[in-house]
N, C-alpha and C. Protein backbone atom coordinates (compact mmCIF):
# COMPACT_ATOMS: atom_id res chain seq x y z
N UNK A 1 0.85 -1.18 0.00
CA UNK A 1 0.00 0.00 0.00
C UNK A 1 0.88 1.23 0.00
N UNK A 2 0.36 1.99 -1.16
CA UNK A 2 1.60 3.29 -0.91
C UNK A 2 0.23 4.64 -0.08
N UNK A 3 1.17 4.24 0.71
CA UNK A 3 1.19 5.57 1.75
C UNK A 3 1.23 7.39 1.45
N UNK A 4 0.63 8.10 2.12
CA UNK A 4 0.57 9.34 2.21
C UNK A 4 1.81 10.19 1.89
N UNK A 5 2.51 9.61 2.87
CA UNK A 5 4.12 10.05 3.01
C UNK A 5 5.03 9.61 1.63
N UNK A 6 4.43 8.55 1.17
CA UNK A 6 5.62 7.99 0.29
C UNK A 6 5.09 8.26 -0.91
N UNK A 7 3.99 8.42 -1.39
CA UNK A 7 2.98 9.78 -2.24
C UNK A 7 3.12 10.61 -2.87
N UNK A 8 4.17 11.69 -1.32
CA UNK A 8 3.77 13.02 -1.76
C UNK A 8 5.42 13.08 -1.73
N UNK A 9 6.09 12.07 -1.58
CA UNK A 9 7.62 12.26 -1.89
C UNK A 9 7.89 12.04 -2.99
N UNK A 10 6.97 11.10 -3.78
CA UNK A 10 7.31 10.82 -5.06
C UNK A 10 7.18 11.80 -5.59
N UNK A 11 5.71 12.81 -6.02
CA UNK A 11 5.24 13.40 -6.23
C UNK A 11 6.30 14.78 -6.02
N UNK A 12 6.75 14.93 -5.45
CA UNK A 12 7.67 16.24 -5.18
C UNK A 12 8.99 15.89 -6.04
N UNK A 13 9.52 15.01 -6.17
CA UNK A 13 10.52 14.26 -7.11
C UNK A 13 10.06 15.03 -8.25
N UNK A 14 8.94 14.53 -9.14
CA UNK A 14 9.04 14.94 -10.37
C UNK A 14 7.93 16.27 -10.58
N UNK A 15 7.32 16.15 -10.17
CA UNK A 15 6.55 17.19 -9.73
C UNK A 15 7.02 18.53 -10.39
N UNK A 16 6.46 18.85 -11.68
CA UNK A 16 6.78 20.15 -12.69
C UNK A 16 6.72 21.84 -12.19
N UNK A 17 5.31 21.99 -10.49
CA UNK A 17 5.42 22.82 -10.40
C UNK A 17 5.16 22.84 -8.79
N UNK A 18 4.78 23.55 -8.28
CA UNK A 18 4.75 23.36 -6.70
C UNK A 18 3.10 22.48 -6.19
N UNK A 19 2.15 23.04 -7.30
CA UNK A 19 0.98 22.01 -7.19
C UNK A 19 0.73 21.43 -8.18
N UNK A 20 1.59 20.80 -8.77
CA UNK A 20 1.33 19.23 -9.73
C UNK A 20 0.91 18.19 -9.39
N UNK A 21 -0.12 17.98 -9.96
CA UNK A 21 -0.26 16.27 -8.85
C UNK A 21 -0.98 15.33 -10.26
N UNK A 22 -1.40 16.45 -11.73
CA UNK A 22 -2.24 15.64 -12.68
C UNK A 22 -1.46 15.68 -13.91
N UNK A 23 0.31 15.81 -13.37
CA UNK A 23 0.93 15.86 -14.81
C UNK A 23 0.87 14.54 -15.02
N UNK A 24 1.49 14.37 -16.65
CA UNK A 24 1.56 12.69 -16.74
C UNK A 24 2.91 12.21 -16.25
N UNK A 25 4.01 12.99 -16.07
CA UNK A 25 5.25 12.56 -15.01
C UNK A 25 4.98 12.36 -13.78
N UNK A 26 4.16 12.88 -13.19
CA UNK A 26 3.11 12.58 -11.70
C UNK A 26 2.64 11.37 -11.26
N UNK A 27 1.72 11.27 -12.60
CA UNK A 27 0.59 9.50 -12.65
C UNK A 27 1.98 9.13 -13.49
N UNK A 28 2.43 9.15 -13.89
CA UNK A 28 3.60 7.63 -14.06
C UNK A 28 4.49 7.34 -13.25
N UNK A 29 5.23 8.38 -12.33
CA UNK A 29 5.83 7.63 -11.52
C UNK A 29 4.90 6.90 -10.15
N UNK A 30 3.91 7.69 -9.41
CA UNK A 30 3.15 7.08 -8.78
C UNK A 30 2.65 6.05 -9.11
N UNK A 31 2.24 5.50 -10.20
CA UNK A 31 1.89 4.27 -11.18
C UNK A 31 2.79 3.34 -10.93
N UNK A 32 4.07 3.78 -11.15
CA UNK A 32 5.38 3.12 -10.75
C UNK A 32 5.76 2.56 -9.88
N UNK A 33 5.63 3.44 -8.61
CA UNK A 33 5.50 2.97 -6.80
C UNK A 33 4.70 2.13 -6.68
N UNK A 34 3.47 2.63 -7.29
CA UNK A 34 2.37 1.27 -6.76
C UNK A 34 2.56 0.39 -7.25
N UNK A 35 3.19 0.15 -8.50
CA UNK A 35 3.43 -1.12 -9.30
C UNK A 35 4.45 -2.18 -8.10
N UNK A 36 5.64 -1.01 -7.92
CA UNK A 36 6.91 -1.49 -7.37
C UNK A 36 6.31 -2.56 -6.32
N UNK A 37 5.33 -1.86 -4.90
CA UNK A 37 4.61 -1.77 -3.87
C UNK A 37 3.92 -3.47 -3.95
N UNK A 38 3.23 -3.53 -5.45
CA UNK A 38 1.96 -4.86 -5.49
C UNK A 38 2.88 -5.85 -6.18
N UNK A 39 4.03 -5.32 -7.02
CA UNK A 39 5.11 -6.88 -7.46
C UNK A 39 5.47 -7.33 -5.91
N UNK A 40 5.97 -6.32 -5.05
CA UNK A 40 6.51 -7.36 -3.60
C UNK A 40 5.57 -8.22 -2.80
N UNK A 41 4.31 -7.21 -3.29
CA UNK A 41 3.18 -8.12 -2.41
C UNK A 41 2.88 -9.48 -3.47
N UNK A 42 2.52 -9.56 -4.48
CA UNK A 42 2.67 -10.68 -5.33
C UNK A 42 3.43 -11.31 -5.00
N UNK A 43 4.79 -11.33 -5.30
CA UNK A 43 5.85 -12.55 -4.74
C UNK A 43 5.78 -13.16 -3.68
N UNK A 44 5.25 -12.38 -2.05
CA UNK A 44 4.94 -13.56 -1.58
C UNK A 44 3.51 -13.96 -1.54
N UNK A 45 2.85 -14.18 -2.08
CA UNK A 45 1.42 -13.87 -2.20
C UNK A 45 0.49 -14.28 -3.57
N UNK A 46 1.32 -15.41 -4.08
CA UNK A 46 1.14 -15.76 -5.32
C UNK A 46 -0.15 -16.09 -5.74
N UNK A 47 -1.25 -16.57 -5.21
CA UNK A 47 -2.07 -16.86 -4.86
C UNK A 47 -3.73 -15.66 -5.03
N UNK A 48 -2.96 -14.35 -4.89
CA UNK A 48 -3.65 -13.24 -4.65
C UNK A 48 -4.67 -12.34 -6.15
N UNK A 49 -5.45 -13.36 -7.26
CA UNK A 49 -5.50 -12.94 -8.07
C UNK A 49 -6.50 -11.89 -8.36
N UNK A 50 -6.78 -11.04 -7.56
CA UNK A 50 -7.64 -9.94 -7.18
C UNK A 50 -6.72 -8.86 -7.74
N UNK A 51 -5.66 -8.94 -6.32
CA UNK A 51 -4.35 -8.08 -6.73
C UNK A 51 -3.90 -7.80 -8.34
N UNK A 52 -3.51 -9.22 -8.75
CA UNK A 52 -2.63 -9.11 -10.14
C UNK A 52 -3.63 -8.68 -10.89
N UNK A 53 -4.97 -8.70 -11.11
CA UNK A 53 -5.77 -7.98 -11.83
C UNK A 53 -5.99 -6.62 -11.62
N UNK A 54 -5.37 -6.15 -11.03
CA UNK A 54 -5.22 -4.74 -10.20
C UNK A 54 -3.63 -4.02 -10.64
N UNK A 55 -3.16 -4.84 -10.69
CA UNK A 55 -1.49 -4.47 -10.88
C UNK A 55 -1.67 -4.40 -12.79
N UNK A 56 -2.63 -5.60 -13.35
CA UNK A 56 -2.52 -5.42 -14.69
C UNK A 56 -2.98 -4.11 -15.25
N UNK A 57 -3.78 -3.39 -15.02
CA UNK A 57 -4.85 -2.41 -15.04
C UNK A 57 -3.53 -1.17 -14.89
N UNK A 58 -2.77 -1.17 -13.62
CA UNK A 58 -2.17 -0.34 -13.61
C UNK A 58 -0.79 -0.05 -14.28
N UNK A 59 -0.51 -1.34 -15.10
CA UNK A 59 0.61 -1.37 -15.75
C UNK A 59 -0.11 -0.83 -17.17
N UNK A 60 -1.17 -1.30 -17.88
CA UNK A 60 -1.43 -0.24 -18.76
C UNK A 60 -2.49 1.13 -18.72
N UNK A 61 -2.29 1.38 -17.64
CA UNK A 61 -2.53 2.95 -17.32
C UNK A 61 -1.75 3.92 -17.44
N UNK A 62 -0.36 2.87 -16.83
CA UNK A 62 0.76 3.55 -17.01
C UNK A 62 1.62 3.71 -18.44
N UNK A 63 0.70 2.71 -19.10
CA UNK A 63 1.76 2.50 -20.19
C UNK A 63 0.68 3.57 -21.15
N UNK A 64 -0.66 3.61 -20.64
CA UNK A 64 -1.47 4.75 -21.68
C UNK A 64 -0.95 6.45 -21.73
N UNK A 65 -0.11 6.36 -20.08
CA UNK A 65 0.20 7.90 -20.08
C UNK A 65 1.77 8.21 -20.83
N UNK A 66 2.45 6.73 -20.48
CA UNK A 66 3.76 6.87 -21.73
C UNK A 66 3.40 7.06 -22.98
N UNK A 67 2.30 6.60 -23.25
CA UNK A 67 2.12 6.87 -25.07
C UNK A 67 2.02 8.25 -25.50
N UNK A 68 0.90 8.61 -24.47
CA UNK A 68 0.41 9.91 -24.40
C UNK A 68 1.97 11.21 -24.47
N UNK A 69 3.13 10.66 -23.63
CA UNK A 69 3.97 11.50 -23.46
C UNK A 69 4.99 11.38 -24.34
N UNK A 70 5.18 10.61 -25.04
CA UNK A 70 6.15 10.09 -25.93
C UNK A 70 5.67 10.89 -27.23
N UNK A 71 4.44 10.88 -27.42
CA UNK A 71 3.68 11.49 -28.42
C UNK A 71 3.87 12.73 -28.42
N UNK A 72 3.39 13.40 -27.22
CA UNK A 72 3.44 14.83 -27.43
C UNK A 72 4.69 15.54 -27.05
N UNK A 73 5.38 14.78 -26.10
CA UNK A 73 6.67 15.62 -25.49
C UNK A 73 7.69 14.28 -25.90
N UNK A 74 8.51 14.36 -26.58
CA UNK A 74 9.57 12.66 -26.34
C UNK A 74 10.56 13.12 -25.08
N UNK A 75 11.27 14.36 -24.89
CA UNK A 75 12.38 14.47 -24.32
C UNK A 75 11.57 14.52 -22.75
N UNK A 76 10.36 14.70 -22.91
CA UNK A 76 9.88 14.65 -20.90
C UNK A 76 9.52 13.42 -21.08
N UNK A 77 9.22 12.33 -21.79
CA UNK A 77 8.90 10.83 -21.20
C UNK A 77 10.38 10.12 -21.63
N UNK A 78 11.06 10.63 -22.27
CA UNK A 78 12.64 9.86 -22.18
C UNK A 78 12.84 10.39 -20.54
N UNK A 79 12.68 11.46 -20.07
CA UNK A 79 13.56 12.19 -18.80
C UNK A 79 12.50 11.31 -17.66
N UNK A 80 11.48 11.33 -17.81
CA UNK A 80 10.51 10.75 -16.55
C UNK A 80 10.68 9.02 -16.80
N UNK A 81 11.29 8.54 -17.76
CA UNK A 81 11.43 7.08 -17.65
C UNK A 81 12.71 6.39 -17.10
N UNK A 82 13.68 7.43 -17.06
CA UNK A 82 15.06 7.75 -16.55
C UNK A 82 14.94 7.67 -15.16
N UNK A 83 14.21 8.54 -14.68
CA UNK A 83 14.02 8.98 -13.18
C UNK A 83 13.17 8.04 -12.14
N UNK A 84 12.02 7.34 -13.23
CA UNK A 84 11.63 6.21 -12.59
C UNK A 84 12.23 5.04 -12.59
N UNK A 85 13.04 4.48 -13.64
CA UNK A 85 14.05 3.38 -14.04
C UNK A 85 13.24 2.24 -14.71
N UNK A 86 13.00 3.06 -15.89
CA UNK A 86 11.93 1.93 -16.87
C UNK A 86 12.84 2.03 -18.19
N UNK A 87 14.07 2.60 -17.49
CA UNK A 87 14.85 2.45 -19.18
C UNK A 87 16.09 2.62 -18.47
């Protein structure tokens, strides 16, 4: 479960302006955490297929806002894929 605290740290990381919270560098790295967050819970937890249908959903949510950014900006979804470590 990502937390409040661990949220609004991400969120300040890439975070474009002092109240960003609906850029698409925003929802992709948070996308990211939570991803990170539900692979550890999966591994031990194999069993949990509620979850992985939850984790699938959010892997192409995330992958709808890379398209989206690749499209319109390349050099901010090359820089926000860097910073999250998806490349």
């Amino acid at each position: 479960m990502l937390t409040k605290v661990k949220k609004q740290k991400v969120i300040k990381d890439v975070a474009l302006h002092a109240t960003d919270t609906g850029s698409p560098e925003v929802q992709i790295a948070v996308l990211s955490k939570k991803i990170d967050e539900l692979t550890k819970h999966l591994k031990k937890n194999a069993k949990d297929n509620h979850s992985r249908r939850g984790l699938i959903g959010m892997v192409a949510d995330r992958r709808k806002h890379l398209k989206y950014l690749e499209k319109n900006a390349p050099k901010r979804a090359e820089a926000i894929m860097k910073k999250v470590g998806l490349k």
